[in-house]
PDB file of N, CA and C in Angstrom:
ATOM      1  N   UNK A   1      -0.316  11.851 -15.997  1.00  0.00           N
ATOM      2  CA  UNK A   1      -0.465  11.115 -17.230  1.00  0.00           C
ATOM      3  C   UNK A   1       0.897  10.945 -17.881  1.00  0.00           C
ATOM      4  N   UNK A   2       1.074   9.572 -18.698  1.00  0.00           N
ATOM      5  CA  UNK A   2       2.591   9.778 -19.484  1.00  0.00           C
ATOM      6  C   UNK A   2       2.495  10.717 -20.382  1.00  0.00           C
ATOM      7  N   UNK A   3       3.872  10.679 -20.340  1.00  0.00           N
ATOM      8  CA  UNK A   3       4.197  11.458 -21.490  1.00  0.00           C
ATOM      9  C   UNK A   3       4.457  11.184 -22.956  1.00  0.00           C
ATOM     10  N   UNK A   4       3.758  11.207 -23.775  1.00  0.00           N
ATOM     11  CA  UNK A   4       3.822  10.252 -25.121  1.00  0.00           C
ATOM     12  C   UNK A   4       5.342  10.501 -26.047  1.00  0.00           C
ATOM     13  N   UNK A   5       5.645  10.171 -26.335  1.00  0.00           N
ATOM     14  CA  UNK A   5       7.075  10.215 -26.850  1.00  0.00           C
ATOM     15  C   UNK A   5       6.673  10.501 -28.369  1.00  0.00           C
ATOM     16  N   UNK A   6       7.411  11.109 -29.099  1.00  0.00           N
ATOM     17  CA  UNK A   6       7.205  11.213 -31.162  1.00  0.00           C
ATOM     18  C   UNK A   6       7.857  10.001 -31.265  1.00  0.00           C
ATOM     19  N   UNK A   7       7.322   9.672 -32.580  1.00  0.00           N
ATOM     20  CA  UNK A   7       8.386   8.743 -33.074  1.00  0.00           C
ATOM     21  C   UNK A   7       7.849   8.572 -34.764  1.00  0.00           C
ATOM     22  N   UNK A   8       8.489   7.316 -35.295  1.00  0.00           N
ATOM     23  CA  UNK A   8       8.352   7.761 -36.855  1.00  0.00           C
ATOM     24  C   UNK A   8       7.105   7.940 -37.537  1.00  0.00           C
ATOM     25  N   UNK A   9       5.791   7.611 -37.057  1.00  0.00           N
ATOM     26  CA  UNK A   9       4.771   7.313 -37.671  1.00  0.00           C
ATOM     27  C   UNK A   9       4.269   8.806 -37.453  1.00  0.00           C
ATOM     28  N   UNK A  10       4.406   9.949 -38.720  1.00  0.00           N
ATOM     29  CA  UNK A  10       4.371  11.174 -38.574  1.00  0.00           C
ATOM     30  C   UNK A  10       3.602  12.655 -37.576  1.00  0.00           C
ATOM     31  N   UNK A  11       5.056  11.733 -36.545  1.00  0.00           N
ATOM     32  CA  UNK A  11       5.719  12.292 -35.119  1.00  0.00           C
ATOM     33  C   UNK A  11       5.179  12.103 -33.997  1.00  0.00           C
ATOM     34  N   UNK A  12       4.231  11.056 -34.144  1.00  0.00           N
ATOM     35  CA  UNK A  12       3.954  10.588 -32.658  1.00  0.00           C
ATOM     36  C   UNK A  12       4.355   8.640 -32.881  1.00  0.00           C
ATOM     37  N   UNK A  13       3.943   8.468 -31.430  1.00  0.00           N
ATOM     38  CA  UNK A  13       4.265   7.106 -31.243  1.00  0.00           C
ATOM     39  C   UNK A  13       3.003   6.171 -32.067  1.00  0.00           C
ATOM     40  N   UNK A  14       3.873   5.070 -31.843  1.00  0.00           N
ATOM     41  CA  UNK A  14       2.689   4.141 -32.805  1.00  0.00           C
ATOM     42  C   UNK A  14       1.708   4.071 -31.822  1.00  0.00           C
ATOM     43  N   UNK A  15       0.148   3.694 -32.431  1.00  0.00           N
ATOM     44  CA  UNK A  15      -0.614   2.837 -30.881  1.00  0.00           C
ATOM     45  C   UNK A  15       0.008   1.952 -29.850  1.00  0.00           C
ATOM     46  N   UNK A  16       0.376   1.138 -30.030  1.00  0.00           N
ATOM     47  CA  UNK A  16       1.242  -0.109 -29.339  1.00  0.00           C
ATOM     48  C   UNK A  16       2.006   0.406 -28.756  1.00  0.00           C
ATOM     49  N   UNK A  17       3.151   1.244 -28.750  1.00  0.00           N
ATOM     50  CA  UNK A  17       3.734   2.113 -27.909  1.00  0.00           C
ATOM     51  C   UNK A  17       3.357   3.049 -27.221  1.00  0.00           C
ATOM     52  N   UNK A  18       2.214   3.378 -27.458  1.00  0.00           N
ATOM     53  CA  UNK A  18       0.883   4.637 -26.338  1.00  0.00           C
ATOM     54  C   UNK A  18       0.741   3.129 -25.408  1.00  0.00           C
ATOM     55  N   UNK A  19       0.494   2.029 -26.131  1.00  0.00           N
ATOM     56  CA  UNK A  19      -1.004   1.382 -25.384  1.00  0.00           C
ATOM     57  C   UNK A  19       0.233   0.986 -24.056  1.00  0.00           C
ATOM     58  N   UNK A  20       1.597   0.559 -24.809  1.00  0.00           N
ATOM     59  CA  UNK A  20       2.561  -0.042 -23.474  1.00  0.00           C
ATOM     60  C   UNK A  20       2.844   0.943 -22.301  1.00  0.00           C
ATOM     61  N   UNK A  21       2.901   2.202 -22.808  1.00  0.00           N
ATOM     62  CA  UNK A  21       3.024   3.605 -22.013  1.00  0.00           C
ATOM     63  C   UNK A  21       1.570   3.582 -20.951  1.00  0.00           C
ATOM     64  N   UNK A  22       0.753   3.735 -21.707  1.00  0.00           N
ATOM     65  CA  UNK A  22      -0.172   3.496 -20.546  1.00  0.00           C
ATOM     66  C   UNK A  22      -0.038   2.596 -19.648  1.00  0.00           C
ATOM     67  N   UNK A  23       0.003   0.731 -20.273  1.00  0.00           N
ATOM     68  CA  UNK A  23       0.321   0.069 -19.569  1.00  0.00           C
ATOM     69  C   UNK A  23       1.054   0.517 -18.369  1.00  0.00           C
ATOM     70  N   UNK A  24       2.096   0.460 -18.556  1.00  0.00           N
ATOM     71  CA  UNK A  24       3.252   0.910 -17.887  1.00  0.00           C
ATOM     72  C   UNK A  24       3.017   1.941 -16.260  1.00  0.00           C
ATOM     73  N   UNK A  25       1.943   3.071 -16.944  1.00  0.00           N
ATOM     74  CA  UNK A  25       1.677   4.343 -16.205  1.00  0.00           C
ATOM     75  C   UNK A  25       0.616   3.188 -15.107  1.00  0.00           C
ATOM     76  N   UNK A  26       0.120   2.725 -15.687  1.00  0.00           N
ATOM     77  CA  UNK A  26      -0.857   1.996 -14.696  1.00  0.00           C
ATOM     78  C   UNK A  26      -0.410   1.472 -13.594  1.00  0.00           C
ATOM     79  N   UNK A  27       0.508   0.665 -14.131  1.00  0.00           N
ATOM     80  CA  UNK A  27       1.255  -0.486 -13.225  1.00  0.00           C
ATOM     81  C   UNK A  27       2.109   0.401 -12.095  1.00  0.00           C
ATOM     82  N   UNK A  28       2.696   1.288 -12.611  1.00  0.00           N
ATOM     83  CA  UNK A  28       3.266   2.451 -11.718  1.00  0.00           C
ATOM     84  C   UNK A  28       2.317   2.985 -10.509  1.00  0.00           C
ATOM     85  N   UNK A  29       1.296   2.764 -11.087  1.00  0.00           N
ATOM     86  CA  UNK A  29      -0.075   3.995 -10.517  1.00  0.00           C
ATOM     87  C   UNK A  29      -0.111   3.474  -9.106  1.00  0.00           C
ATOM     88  N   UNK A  30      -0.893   1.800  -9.567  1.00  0.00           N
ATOM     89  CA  UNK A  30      -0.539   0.506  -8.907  1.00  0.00           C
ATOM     90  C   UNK A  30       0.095   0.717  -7.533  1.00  0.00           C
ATOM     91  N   UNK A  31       1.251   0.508  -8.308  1.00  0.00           N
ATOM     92  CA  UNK A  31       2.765   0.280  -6.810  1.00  0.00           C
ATOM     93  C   UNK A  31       2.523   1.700  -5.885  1.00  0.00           C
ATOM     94  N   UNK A  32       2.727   2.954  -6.410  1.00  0.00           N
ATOM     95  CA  UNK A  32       2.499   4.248  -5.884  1.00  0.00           C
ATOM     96  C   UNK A  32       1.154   4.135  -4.826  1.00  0.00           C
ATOM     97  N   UNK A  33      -0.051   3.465  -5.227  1.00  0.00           N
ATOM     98  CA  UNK A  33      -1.187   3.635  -4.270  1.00  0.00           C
ATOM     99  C   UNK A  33      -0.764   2.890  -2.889  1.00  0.00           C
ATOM    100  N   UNK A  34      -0.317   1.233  -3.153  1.00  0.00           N
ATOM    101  CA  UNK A  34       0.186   0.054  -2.450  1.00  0.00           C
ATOM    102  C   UNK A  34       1.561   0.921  -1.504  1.00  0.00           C
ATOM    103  N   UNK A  35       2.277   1.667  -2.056  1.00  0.00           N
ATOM    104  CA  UNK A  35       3.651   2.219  -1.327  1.00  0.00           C
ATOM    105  C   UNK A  35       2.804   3.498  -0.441  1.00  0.00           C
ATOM    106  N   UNK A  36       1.582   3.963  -0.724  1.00  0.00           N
ATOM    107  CA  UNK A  36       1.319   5.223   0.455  1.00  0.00           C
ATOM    108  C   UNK A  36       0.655   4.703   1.220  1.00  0.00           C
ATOM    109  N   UNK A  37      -0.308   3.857   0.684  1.00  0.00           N
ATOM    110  CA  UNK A  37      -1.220   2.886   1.727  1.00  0.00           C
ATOM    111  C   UNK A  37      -0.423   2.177   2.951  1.00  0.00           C
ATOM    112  N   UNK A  38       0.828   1.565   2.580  1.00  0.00           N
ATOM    113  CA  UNK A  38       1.470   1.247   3.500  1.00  0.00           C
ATOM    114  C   UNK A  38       2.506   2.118   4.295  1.00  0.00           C
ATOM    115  N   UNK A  39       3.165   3.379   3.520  1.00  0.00           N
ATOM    116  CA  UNK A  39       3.485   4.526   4.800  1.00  0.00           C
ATOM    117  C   UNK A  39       2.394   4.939   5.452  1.00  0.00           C
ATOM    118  N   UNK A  40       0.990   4.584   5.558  1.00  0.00           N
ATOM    119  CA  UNK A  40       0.326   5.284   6.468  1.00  0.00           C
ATOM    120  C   UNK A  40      -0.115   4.060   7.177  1.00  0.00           C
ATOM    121  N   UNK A  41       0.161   3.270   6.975  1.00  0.00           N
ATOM    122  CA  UNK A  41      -0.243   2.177   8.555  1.00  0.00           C
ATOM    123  C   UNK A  41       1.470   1.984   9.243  1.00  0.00           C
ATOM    124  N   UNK A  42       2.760   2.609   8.403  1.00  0.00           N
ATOM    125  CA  UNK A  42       3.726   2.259   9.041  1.00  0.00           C
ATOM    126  C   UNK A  42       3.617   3.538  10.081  1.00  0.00           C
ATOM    127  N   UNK A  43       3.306   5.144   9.238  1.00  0.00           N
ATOM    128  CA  UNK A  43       2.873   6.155  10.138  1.00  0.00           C
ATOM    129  C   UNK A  43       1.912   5.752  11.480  1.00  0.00           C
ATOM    130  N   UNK A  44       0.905   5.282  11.099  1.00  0.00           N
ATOM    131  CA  UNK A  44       0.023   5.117  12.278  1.00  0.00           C
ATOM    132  C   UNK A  44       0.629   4.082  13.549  1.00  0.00           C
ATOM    133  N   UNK A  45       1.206   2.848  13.048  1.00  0.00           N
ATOM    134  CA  UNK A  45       2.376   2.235  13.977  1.00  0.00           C
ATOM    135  C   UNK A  45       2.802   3.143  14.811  1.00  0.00           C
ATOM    136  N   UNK A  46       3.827   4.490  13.877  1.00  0.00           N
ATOM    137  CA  UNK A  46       4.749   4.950  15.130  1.00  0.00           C
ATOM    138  C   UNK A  46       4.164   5.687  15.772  1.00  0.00           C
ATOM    139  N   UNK A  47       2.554   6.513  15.573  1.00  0.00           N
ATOM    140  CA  UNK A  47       1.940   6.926  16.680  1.00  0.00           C
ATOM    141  C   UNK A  47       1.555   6.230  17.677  1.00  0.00           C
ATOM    142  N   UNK A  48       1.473   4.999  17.282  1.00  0.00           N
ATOM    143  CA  UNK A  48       0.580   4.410  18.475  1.00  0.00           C
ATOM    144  C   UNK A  48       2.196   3.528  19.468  1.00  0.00           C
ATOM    145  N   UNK A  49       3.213   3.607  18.652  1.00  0.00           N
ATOM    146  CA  UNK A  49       4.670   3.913  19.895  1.00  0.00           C
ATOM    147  C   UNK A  49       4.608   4.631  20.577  1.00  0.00           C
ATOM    148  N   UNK A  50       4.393   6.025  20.243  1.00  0.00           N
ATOM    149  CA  UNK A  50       4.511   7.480  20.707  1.00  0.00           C
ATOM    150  C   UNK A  50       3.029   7.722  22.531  1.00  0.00           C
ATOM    151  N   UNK A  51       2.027   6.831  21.763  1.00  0.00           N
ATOM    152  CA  UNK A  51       1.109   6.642  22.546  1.00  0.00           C
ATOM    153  C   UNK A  51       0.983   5.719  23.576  1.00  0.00           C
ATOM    154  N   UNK A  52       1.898   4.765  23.740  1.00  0.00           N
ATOM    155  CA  UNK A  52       2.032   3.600  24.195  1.00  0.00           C
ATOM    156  C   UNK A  52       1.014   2.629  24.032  1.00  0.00           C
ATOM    157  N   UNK A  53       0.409   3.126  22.503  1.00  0.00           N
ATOM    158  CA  UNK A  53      -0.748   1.628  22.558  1.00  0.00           C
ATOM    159  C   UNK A  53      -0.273   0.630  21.170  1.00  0.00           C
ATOM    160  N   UNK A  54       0.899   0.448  20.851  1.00  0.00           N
ATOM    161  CA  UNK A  54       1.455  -0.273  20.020  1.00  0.00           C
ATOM    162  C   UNK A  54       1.203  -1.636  20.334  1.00  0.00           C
ATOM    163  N   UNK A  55       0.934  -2.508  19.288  1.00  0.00           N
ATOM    164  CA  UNK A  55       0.781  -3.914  19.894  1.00  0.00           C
ATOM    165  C   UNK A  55      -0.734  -4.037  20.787  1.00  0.00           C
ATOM    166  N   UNK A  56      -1.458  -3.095  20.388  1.00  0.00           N
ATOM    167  CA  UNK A  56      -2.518  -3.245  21.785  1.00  0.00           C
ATOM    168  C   UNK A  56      -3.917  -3.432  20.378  1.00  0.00           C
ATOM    169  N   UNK A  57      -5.039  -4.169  20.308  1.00  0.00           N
ATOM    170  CA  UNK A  57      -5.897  -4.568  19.360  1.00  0.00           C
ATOM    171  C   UNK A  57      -6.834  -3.534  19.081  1.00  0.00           C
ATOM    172  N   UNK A  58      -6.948  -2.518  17.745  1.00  0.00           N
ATOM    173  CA  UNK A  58      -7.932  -1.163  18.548  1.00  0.00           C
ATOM    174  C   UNK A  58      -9.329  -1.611  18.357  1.00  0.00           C
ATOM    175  N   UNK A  59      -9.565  -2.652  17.994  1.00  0.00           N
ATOM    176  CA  UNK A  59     -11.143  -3.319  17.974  1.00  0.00           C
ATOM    177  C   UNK A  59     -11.559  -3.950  19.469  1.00  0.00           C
ATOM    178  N   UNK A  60     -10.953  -4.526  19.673  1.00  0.00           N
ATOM    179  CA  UNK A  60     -10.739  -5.019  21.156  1.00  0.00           C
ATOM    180  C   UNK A  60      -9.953  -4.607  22.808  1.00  0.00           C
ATOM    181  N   UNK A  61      -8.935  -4.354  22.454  1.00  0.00           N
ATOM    182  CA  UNK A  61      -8.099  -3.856  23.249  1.00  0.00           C
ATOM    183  C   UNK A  61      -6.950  -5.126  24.070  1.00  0.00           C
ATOM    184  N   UNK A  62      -6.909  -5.767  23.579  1.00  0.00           N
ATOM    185  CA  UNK A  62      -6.390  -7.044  23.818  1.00  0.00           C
ATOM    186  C   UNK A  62      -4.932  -7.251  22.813  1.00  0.00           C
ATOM    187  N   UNK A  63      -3.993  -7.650  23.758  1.00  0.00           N
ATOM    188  CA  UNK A  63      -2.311  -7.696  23.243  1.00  0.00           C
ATOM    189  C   UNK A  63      -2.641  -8.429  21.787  1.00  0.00           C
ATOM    190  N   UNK A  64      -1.753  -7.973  20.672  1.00  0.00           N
ATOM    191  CA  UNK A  64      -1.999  -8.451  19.734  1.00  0.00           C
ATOM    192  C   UNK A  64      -0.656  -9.336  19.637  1.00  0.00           C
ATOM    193  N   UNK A  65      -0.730 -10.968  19.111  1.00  0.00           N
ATOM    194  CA  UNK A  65       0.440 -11.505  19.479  1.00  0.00           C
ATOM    195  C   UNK A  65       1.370 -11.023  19.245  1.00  0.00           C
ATOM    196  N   UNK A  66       2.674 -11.304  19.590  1.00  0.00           N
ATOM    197  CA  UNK A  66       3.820 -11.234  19.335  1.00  0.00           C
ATOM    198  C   UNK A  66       4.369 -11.493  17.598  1.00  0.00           C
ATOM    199  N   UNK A  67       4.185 -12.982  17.532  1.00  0.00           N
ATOM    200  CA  UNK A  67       3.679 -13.568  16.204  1.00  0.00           C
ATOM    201  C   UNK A  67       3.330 -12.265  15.077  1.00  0.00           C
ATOM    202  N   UNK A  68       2.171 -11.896  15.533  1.00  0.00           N
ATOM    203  CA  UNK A  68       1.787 -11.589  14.385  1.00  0.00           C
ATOM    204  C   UNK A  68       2.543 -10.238  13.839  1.00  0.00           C
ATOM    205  N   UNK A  69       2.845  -9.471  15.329  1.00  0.00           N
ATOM    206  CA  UNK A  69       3.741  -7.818  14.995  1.00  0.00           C
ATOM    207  C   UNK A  69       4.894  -8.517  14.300  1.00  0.00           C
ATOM    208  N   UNK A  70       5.684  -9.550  14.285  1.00  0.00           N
ATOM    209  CA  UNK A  70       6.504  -9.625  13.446  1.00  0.00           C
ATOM    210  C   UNK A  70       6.306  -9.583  12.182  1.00  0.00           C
ATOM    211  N   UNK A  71       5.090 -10.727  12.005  1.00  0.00           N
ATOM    212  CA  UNK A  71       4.918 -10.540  10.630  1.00  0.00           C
ATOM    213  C   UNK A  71       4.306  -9.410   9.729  1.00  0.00           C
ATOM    214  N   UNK A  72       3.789  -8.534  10.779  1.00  0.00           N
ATOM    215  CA  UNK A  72       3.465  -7.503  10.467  1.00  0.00           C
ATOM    216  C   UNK A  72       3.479  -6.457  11.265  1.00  0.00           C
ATOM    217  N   UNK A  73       4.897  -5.626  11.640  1.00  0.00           N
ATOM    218  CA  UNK A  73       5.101  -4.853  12.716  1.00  0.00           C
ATOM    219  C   UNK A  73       3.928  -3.860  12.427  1.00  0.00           C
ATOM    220  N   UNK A  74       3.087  -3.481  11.516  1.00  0.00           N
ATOM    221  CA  UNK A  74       2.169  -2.139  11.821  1.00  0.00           C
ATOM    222  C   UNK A  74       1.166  -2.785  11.757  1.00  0.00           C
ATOM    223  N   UNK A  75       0.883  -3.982  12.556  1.00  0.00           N
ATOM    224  CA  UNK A  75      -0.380  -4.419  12.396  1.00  0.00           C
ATOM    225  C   UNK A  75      -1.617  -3.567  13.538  1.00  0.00           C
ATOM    226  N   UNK A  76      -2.756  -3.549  13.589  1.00  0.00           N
ATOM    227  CA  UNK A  76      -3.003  -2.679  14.573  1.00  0.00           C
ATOM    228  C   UNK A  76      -4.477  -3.504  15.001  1.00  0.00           C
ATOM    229  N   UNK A  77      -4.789  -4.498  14.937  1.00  0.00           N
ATOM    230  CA  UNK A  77      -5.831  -5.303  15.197  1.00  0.00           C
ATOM    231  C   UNK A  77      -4.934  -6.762  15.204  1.00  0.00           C
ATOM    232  N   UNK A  78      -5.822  -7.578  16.068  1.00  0.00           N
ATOM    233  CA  UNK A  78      -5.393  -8.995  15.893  1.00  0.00           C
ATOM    234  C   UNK A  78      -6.231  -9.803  14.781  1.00  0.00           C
ATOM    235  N   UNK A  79      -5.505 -10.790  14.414  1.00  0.00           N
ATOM    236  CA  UNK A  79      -6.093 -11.453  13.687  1.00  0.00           C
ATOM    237  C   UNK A  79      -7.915 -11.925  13.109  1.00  0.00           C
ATOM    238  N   UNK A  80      -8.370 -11.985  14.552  1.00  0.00           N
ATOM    239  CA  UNK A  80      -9.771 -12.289  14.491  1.00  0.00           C
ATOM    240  C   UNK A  80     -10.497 -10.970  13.953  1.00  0.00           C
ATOM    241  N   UNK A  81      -9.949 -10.095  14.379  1.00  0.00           N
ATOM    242  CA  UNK A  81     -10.413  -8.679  13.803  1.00  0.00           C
ATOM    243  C   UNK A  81      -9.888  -7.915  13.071  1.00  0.00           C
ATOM    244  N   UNK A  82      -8.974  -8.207  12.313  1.00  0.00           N
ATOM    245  CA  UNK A  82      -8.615  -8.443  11.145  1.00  0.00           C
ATOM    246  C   UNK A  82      -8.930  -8.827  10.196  1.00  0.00           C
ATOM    247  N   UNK A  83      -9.192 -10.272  10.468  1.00  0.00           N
ATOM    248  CA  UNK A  83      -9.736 -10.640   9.132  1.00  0.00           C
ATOM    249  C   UNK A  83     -11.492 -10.645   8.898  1.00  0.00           C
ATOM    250  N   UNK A  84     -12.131  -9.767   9.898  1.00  0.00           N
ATOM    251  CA  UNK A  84     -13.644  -9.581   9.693  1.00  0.00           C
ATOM    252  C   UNK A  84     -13.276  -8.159   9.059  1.00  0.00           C
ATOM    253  N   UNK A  85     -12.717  -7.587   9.047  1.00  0.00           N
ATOM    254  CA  UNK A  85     -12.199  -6.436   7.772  1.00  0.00           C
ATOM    255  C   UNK A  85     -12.298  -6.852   6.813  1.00  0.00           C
ATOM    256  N   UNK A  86     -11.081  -7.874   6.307  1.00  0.00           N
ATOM    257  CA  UNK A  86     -10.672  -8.616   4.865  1.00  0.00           C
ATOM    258  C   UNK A  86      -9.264  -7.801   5.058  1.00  0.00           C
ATOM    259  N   UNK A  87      -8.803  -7.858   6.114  1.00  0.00           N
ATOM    260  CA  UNK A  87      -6.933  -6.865   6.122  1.00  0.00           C
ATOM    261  C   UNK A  87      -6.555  -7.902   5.884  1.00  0.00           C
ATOM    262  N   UNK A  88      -5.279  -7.821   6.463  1.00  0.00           N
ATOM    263  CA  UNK A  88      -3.930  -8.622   6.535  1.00  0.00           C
ATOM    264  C   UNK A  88      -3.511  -8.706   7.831  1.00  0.00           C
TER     265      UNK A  88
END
């Protein structure tokens, strides 16, 4: 949780400055979920290096293009099965 700061309105912050703090904590919260979510499909990538099934579709088992590992080197399904998820 933030940390509320004092200030003149006798010694804490005004509302509006809680409400931006929260704001703020949220939006943080946000990026933090989006930044682990994606070390763990970049993690799962380098296992499946380690495994030699990188690039390989785990719904199917079928080469996943070329194409698409660029645009998304930790991708781990191809497109068609992909997007019956709702991934990327």
């Amino acid at each position: 949780m933030p940390q509320f700061e004092t200030g003149e309105y006798g010694g804490h912050a005004s509302l509006e400055e809680e409400a931006d703090e929260v704001e703020e904590y949220e939006t943080r919260l946000g990026a933090e979920h989006s930044l682990e979510s994606r070390l763990l499909e970049v993690t799962k990538a380098l296992e499946r290096i380690q495994k030699g099934t990188y690039g390989i579709c785990i719904k199917c088992g079928k080469e996943i293009p070329v194409e698409r590992l660029r645009a998304n080197p930790a991708a781990e399904a191809d497109l068609e099965h992909n997007s019956q998820e709702g991934g990327f």
